[in-house]
N, C-alpha and C. Protein backbone atom coordinates (compact mmCIF):
# COMPACT_ATOMS: atom_id res chain seq x y z
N UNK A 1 15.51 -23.57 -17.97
CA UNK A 1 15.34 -22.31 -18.68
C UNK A 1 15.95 -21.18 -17.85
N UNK A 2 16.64 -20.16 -18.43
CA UNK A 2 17.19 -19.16 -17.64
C UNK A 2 16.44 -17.82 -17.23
N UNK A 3 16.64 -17.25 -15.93
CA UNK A 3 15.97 -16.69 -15.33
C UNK A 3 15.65 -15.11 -16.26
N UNK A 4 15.04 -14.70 -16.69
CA UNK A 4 15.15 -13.17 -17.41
C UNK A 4 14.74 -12.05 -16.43
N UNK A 5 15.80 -11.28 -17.11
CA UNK A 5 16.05 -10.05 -16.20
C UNK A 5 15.16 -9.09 -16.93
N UNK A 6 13.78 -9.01 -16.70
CA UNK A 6 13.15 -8.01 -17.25
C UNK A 6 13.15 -6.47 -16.88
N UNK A 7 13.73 -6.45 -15.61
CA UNK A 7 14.41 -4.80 -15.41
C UNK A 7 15.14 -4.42 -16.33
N UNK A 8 16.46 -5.67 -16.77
CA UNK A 8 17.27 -4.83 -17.71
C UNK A 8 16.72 -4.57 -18.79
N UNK A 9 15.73 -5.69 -19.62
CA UNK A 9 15.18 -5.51 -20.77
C UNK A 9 14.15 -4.29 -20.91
N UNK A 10 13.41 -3.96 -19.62
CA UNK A 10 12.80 -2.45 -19.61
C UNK A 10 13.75 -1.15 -19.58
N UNK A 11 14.88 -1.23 -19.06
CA UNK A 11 15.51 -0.38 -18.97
C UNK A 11 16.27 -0.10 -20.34
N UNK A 12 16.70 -1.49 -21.48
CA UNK A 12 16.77 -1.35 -22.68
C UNK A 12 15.52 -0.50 -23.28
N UNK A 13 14.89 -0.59 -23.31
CA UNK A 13 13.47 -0.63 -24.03
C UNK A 13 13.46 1.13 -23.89
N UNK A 14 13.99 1.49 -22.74
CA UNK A 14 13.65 2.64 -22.26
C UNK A 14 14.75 3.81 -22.95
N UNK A 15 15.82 3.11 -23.03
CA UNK A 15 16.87 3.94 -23.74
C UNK A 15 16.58 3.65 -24.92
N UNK A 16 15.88 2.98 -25.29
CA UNK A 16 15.60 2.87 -27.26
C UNK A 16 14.62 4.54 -27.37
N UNK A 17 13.53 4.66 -26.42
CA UNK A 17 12.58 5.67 -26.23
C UNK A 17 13.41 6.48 -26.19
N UNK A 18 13.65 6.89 -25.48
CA UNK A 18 14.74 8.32 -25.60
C UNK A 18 15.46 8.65 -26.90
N UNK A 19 16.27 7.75 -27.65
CA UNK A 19 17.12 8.00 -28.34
C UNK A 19 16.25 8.08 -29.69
N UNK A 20 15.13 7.42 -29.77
CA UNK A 20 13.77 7.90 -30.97
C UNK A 20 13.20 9.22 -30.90
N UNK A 21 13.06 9.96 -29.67
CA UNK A 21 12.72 11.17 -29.53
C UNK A 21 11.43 10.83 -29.69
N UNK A 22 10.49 9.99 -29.68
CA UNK A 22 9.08 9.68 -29.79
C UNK A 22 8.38 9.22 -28.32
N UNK A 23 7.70 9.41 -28.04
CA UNK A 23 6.57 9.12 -27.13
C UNK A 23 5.32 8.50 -27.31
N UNK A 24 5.55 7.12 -26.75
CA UNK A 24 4.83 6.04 -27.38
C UNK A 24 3.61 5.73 -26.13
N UNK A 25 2.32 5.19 -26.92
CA UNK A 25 1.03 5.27 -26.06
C UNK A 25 1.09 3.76 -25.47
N UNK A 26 0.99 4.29 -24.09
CA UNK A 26 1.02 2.77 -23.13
C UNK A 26 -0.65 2.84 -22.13
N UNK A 27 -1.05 1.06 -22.68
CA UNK A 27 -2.07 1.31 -22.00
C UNK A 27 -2.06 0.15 -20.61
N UNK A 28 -1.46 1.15 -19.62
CA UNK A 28 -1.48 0.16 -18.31
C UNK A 28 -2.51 0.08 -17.44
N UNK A 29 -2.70 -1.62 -17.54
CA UNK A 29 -3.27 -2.49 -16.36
C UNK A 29 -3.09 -1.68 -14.92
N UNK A 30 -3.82 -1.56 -13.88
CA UNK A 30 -3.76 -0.91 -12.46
C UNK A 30 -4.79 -1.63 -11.79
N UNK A 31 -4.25 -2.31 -10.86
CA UNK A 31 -4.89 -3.28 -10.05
C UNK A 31 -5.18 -2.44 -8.66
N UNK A 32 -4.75 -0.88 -8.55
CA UNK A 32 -4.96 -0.06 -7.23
C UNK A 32 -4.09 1.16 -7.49
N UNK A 33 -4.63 1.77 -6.70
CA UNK A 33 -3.75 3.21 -6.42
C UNK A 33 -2.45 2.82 -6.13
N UNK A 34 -2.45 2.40 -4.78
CA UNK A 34 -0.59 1.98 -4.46
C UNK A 34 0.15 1.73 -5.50
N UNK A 35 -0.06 0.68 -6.18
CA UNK A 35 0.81 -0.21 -6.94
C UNK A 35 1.50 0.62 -7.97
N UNK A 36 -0.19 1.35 -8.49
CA UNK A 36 0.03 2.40 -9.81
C UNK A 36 1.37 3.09 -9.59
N UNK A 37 0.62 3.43 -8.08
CA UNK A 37 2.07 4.96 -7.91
C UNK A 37 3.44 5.17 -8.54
N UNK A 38 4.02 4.26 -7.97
CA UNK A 38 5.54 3.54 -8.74
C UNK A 38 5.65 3.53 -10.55
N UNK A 39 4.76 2.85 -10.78
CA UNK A 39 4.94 2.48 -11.82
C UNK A 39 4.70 3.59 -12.94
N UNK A 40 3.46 4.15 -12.21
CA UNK A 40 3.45 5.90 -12.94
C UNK A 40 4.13 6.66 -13.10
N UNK A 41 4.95 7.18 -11.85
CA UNK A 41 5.97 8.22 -12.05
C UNK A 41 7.17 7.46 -12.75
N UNK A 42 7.23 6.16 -12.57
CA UNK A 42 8.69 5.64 -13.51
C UNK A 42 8.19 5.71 -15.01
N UNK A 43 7.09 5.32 -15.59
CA UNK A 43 7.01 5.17 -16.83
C UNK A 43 6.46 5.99 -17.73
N UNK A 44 6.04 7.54 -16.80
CA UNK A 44 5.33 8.18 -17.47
C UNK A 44 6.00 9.27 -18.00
N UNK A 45 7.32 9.01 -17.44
CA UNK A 45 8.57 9.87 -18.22
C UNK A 45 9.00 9.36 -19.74
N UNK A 46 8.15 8.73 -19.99
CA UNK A 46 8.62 7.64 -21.28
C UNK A 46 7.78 7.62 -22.22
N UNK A 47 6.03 7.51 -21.91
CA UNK A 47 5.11 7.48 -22.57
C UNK A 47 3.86 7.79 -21.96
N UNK A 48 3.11 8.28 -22.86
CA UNK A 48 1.76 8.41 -23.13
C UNK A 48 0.88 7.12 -22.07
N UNK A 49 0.45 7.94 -20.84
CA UNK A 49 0.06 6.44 -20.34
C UNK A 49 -1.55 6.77 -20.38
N UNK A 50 -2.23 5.42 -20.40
CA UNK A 50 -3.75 5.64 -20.11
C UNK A 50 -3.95 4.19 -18.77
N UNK A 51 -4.40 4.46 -18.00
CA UNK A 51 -4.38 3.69 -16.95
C UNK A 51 -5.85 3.03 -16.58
N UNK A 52 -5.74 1.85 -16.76
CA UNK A 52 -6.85 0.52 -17.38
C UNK A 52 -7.31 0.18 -15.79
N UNK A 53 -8.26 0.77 -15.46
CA UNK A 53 -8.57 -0.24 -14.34
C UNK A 53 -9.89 -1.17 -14.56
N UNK A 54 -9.46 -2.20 -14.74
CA UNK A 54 -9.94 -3.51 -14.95
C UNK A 54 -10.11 -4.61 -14.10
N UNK A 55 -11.05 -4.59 -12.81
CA UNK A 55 -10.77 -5.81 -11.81
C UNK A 55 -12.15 -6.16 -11.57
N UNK A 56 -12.84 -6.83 -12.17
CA UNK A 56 -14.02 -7.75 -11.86
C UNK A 56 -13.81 -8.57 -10.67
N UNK A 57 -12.32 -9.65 -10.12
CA UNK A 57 -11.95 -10.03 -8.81
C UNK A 57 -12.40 -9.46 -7.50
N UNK A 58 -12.38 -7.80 -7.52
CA UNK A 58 -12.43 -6.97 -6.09
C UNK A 58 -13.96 -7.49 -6.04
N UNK A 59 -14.09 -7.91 -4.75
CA UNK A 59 -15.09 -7.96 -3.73
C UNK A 59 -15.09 -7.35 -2.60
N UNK A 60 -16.00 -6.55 -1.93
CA UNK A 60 -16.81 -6.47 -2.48
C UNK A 60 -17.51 -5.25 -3.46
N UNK A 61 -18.41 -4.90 -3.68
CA UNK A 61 -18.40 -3.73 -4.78
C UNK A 61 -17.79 -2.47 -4.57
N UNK A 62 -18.08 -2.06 -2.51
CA UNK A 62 -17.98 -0.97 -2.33
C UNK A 62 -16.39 -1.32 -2.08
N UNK A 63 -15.42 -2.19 -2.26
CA UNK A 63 -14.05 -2.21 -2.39
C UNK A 63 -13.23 -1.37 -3.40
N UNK A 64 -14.86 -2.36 -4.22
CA UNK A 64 -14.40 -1.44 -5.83
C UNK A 64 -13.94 -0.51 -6.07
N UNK A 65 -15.13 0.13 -6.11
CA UNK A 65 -15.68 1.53 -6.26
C UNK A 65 -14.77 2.68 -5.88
N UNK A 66 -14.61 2.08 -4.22
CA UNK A 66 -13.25 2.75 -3.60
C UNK A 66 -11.68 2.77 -3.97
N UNK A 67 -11.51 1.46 -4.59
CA UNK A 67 -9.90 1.54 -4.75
C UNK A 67 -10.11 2.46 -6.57
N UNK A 68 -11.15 2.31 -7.32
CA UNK A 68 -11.24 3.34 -7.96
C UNK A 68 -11.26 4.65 -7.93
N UNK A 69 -11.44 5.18 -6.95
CA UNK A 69 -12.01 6.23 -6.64
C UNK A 69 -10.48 6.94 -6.46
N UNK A 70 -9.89 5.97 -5.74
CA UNK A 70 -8.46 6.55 -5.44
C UNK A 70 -7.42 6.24 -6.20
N UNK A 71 -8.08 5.15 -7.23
CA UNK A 71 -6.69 5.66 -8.35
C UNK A 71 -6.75 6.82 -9.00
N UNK A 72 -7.86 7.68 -9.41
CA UNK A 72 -8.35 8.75 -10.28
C UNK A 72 -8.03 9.82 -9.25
N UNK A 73 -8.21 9.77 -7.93
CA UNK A 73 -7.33 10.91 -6.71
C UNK A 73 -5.89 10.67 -7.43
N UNK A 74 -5.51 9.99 -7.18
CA UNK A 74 -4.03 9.52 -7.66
C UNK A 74 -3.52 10.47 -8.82
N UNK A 75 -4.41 9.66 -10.03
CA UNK A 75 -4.32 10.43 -11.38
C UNK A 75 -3.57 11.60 -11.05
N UNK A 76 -5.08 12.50 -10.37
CA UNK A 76 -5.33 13.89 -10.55
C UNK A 76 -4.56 14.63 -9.75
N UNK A 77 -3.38 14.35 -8.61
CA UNK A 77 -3.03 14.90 -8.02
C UNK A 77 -1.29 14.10 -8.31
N UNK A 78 -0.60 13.72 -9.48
CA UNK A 78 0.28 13.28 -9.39
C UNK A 78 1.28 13.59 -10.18
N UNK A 79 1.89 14.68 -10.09
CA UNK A 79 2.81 15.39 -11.40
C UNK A 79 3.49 14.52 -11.94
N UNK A 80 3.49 14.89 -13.11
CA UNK A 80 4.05 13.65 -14.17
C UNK A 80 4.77 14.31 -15.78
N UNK A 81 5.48 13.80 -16.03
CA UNK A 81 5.95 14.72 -17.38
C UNK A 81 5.44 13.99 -18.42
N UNK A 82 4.75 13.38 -19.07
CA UNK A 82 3.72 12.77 -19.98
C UNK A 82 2.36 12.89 -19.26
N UNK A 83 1.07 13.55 -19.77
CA UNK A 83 -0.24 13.40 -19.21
C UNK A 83 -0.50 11.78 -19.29
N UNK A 84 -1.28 11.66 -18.24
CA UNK A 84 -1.96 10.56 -17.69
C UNK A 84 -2.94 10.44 -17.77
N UNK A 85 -3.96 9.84 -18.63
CA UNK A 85 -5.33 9.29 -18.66
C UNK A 85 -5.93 8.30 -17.46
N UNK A 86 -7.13 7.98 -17.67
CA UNK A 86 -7.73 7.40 -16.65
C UNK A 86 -9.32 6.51 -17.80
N UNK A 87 -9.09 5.44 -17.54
CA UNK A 87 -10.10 4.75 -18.48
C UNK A 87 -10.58 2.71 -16.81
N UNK A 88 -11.88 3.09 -17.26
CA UNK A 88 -12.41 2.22 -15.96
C UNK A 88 -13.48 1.59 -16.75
N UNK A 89 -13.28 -0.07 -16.34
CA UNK A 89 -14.37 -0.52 -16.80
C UNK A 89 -15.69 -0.50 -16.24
N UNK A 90 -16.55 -1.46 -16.78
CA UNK A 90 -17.65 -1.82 -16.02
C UNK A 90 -17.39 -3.10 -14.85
N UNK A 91 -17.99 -2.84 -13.80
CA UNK A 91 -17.43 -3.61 -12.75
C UNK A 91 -18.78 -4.70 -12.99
N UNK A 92 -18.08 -6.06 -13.33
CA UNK A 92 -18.72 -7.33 -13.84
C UNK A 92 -17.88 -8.25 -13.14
N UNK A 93 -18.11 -8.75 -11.86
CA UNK A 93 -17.95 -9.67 -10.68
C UNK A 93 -18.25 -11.03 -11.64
N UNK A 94 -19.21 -11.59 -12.13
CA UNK A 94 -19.40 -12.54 -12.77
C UNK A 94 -18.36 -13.18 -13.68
N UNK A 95 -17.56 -12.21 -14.33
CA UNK A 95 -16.67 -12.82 -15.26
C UNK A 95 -15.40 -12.97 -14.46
N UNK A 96 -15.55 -12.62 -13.56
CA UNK A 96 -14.27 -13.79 -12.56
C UNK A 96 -14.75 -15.08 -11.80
N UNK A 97 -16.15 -14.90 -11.43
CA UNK A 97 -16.74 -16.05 -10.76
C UNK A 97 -16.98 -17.26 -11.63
N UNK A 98 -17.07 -16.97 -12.93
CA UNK A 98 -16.93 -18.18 -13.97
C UNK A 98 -15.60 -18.66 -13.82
N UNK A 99 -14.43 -18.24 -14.43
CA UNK A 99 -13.07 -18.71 -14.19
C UNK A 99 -12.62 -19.48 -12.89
N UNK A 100 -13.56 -19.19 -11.66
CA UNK A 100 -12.86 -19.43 -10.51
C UNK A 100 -13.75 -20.97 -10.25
N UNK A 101 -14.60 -21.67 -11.19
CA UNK A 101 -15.46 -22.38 -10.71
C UNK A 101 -14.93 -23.86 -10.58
N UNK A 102 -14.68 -24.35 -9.58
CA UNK A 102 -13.97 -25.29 -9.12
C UNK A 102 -12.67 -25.21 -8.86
N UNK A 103 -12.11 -23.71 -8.42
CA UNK A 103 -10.86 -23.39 -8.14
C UNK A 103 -11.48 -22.46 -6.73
N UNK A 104 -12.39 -22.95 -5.97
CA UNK A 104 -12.68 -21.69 -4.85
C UNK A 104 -11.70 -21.74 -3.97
N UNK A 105 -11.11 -23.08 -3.41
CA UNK A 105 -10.58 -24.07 -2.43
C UNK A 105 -8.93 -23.79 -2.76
N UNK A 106 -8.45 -23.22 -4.04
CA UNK A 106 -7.10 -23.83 -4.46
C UNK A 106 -6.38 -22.30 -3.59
N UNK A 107 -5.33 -22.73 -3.44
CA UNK A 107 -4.32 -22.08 -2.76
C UNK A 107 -3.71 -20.56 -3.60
N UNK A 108 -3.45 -19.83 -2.66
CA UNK A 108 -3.47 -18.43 -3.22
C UNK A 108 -2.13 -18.45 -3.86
N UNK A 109 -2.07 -17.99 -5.17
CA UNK A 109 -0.73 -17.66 -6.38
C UNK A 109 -0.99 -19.04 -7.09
N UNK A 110 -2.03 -20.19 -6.79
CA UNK A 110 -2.50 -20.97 -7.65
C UNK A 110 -3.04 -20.61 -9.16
N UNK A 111 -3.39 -22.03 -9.48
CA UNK A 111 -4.28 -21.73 -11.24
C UNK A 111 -5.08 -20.77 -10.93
N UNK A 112 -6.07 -20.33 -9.81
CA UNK A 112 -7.11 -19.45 -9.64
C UNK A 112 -6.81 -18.04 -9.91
N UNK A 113 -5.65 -18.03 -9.35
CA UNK A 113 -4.74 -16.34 -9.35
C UNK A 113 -4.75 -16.05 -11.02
N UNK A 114 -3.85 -17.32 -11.80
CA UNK A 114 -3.32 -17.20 -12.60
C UNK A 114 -4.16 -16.72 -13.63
N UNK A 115 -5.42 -17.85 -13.78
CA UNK A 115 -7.19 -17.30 -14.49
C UNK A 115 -6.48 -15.42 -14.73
N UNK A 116 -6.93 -15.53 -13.08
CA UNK A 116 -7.16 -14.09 -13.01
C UNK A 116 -6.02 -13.09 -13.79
N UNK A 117 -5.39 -13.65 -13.99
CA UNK A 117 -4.27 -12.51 -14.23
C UNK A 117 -4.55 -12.21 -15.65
N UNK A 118 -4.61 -13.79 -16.64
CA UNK A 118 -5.04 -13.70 -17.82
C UNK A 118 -5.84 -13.11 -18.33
N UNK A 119 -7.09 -13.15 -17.24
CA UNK A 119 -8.47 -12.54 -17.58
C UNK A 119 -7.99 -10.88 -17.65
N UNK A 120 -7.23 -10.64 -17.13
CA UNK A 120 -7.47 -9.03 -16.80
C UNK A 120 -6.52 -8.60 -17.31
N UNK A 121 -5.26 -9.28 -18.38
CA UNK A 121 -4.60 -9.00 -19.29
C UNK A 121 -4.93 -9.09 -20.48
N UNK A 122 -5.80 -10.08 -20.88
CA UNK A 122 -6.58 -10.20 -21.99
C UNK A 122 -7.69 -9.29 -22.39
N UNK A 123 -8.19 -8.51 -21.05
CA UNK A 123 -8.87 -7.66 -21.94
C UNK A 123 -8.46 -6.70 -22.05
N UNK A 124 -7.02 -6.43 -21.39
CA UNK A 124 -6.54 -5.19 -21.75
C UNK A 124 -5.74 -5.08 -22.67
N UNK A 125 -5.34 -6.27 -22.97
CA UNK A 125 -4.61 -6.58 -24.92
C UNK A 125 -5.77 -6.22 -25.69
N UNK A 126 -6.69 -6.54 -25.83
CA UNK A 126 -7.79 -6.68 -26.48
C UNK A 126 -8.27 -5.04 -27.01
N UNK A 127 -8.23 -4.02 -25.47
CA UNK A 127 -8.50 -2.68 -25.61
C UNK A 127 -7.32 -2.00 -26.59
N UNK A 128 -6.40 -2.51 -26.16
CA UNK A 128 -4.99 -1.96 -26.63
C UNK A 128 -4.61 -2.20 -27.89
N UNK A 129 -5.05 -2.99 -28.59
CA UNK A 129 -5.28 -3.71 -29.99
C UNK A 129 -6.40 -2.73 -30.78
N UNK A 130 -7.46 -3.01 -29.98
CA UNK A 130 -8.60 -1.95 -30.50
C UNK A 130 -8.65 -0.38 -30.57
N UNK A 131 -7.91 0.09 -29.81
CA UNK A 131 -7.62 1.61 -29.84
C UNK A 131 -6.33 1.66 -30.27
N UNK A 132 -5.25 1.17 -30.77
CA UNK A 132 -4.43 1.34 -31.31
C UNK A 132 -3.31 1.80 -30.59
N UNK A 133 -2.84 1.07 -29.25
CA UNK A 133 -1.77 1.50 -28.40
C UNK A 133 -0.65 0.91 -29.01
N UNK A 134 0.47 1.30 -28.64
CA UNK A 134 1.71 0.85 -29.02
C UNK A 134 1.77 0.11 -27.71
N UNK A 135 1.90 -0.15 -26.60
CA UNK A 135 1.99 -1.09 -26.05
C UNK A 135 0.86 -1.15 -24.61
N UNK A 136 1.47 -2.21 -24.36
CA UNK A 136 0.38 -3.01 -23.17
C UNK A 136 0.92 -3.00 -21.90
N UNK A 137 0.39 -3.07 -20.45
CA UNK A 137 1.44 -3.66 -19.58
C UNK A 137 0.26 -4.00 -18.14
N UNK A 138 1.09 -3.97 -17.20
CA UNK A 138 0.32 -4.05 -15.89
C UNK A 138 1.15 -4.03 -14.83
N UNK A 139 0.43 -3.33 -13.74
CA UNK A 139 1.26 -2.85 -12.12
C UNK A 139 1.69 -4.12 -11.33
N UNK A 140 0.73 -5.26 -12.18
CA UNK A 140 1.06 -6.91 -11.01
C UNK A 140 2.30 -6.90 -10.99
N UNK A 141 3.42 -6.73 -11.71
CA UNK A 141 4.73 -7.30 -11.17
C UNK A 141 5.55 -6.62 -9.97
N UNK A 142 4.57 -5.28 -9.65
CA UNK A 142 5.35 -4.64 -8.32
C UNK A 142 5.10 -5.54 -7.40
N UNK A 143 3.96 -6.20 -7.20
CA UNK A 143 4.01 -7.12 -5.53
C UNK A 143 4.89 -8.09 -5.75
N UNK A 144 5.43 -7.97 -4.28
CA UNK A 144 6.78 -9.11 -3.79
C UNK A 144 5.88 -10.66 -3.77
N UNK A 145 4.75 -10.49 -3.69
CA UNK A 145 3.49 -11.99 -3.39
C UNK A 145 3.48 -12.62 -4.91
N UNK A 146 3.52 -11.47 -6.17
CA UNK A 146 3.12 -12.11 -7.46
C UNK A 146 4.73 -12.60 -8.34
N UNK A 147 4.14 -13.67 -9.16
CA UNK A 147 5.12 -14.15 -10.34
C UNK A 147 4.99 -13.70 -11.40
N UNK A 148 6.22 -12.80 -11.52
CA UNK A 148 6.84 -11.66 -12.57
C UNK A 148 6.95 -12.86 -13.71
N UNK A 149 7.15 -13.53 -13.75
CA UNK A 149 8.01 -14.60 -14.80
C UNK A 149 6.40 -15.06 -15.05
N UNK A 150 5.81 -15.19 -14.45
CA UNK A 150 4.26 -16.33 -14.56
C UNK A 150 3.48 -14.83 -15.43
N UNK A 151 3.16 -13.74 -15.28
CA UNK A 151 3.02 -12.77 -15.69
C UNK A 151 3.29 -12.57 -16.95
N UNK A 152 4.47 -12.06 -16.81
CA UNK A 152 5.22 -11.53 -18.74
C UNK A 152 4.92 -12.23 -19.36
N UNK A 153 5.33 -14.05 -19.17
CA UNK A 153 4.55 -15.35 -19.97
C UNK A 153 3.25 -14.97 -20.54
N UNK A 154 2.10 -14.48 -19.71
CA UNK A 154 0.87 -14.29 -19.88
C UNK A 154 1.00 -13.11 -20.99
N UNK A 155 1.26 -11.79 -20.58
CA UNK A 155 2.10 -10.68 -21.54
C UNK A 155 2.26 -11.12 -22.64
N UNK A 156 3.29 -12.02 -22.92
CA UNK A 156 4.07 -12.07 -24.52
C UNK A 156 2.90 -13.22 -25.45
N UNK A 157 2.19 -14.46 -24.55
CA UNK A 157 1.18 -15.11 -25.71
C UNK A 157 0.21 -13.69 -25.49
N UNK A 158 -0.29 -12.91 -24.95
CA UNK A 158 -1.35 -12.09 -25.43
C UNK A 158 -1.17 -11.39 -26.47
N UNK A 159 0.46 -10.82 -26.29
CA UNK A 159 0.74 -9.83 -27.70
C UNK A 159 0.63 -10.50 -28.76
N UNK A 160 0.99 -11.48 -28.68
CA UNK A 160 1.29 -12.40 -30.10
C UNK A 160 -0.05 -12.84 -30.72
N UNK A 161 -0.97 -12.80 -29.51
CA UNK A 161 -2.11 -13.01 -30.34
C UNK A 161 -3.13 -11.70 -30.79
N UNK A 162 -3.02 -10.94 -30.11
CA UNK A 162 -3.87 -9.66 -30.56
C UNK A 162 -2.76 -8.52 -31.72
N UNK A 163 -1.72 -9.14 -31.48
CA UNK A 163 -0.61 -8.25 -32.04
C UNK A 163 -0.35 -6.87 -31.94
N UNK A 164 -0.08 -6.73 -30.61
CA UNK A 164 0.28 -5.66 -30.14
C UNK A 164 1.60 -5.77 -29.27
N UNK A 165 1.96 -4.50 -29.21
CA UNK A 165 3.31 -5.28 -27.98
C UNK A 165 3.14 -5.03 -26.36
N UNK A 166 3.71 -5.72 -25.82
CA UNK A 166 3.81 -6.08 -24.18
C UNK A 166 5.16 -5.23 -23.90
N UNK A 167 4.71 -4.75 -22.62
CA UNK A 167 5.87 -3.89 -22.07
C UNK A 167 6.61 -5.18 -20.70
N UNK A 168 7.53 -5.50 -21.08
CA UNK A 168 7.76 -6.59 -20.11
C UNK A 168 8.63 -5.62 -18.79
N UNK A 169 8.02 -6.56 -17.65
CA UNK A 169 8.63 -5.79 -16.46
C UNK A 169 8.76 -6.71 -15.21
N UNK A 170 9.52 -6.15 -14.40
CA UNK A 170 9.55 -6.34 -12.67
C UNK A 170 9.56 -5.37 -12.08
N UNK A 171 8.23 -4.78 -12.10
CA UNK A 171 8.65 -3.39 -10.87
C UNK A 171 9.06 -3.06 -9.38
N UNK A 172 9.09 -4.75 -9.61
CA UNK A 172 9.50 -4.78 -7.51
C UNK A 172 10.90 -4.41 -7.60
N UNK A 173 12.06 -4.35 -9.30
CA UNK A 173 13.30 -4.22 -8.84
C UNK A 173 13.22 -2.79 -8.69
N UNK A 174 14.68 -2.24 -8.41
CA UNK A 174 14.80 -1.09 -8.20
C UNK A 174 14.46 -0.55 -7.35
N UNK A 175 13.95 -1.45 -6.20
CA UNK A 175 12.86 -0.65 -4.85
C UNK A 175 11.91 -0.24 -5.30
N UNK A 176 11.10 -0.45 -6.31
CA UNK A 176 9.88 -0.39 -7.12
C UNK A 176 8.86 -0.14 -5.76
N UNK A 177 9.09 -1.73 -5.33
CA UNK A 177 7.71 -1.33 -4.42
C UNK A 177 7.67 -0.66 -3.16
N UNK A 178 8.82 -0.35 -2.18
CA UNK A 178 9.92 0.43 -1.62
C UNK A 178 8.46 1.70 -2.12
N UNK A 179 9.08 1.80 -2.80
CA UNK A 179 8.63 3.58 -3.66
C UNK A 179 7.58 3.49 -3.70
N UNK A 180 6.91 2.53 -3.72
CA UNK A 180 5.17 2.64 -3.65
C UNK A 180 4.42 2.53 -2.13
N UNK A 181 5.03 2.31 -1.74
CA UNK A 181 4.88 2.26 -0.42
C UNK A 181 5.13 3.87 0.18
N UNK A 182 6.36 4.44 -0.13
CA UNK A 182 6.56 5.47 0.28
C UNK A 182 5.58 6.79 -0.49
N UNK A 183 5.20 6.37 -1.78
CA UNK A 183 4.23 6.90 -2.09
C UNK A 183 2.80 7.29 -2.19
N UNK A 184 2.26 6.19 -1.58
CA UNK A 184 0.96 5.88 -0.72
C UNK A 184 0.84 6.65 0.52
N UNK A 185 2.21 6.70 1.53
CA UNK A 185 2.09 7.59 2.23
C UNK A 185 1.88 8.90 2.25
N UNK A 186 2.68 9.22 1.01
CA UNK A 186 2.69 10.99 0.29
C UNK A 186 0.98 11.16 0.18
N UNK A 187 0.52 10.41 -0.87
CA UNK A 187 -0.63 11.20 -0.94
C UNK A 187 -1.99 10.42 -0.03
N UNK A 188 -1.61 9.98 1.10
CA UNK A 188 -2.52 9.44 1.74
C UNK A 188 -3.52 8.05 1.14
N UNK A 189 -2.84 7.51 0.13
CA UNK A 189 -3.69 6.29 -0.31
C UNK A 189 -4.11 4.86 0.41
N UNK A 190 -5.50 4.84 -0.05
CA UNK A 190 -6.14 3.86 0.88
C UNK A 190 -4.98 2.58 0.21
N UNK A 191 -4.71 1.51 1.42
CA UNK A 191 -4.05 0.40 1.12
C UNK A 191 -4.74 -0.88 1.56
N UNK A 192 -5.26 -1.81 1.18
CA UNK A 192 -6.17 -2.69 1.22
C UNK A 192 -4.94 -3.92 1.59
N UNK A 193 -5.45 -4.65 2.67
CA UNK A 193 -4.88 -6.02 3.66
C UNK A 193 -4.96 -7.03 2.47
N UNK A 194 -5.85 -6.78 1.42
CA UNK A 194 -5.80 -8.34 0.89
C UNK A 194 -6.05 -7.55 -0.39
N UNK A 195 -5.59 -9.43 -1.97
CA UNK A 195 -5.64 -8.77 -3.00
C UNK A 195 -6.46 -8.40 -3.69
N UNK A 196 -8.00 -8.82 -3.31
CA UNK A 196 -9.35 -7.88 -3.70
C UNK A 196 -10.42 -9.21 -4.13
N UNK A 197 -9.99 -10.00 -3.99
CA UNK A 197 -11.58 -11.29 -4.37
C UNK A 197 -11.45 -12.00 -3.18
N UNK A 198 -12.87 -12.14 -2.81
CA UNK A 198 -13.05 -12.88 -1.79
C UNK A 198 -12.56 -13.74 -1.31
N UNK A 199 -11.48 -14.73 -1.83
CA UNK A 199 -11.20 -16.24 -2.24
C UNK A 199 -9.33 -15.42 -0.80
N UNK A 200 -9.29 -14.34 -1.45
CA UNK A 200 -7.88 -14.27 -0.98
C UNK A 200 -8.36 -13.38 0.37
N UNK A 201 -9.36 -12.85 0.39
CA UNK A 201 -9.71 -12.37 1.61
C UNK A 201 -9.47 -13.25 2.57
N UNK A 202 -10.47 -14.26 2.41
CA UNK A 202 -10.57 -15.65 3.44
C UNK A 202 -9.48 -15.74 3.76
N UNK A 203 -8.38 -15.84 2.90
CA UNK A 203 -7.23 -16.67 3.51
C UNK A 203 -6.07 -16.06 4.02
């Protein structure tokens, strides 16, 4: 199967936006402040964003709490030419500890990761379906550690089943994460050693 270039296909996607003169409501996945950064100032020139933080994975609570705390610093202090929302779930540790049950042991970017990715794309298809977004997406494809291709996969059966659309991406191209990095520094954002559940702490 051939490799897809989902930069170019976002960067299509992006000149379709422009040339509609419309500004379409995106409801993005944010797994942290850092990650967001990038992906905010690139996409919020484009659309209507509301920014989903959804991670039942982070252990431990007060991880939580915190990398929340500083995406909404983020939010609020991040000029942007489309306003930026801020929408947070309830932090429910349990509904990752089910998925992970007999996957404690498996190796990190394993089936365990993968659970996870689904889990926390699925309910943000689900929101995005229910409030009536024009599309869906998530910050996972900026890390150089995650599979962009294993991802969008997850992306395109969710749209198809809630019927909404998926914003397909790689934000690591372009120096994506380069820029998030350099942007974390700008506004002083906390940056966390590991990817937030215990399982990847350990290791």
């Amino acid at each position: 199967m051939n490799k897809i270039n989902y930069q170019k296909w976002l960067d299509k996607k992006t000149d379709e936006i422009i040339k509609s003169g419309n500004v379409p409501s995106l409801l993005l996945h944010s797994c942290c402040a850092p990650c967001s950064s990038y992906v905010i100032e690139y996409l919020s020139q484009y659309f209507k964003i509301t920014v989903y933080y959804y991670n039942p994975n982070i252990s431990p609570k007060e991880e939580y709490y915190y990398r929340a705390s500083e995406q909404k610093r983020l939010i609020e202090g991040m000029p942007v030419k489309n306003k930026v929302d801020f929408e947070e779930s309830d932090y429910i540790p349990d509904e990752f500890y089910r998925l992970c049950v007999g996957l404690e042991n498996a190796p990190e970017g394993g089936e365990r990761c993968e659970r996870c990715f689904e889990l926390r794309l699925k309910k943000t298809a689900e929101l995005a379906a229910r409030e009536n977004f024009d599309y869906f997406t998530t910050t996972l494809t900026i890390s150089p550690l995650k599979n962009a291709q294993l991802i969008n996969d997850i992306g395109k059966r969710l749209a198809e089943k809630y019927g909404v659309k998926y914003l397909f991406s790689d934000f690591k191209k372009k120096e994506g994460y380069k820029r998030s990095i350099e942007l974390s520094k700008k506004y002083g954002l906390y940056r966390q050693n590991y990817c937030g559940c215990i399982f990847s702490k350990k290791q």
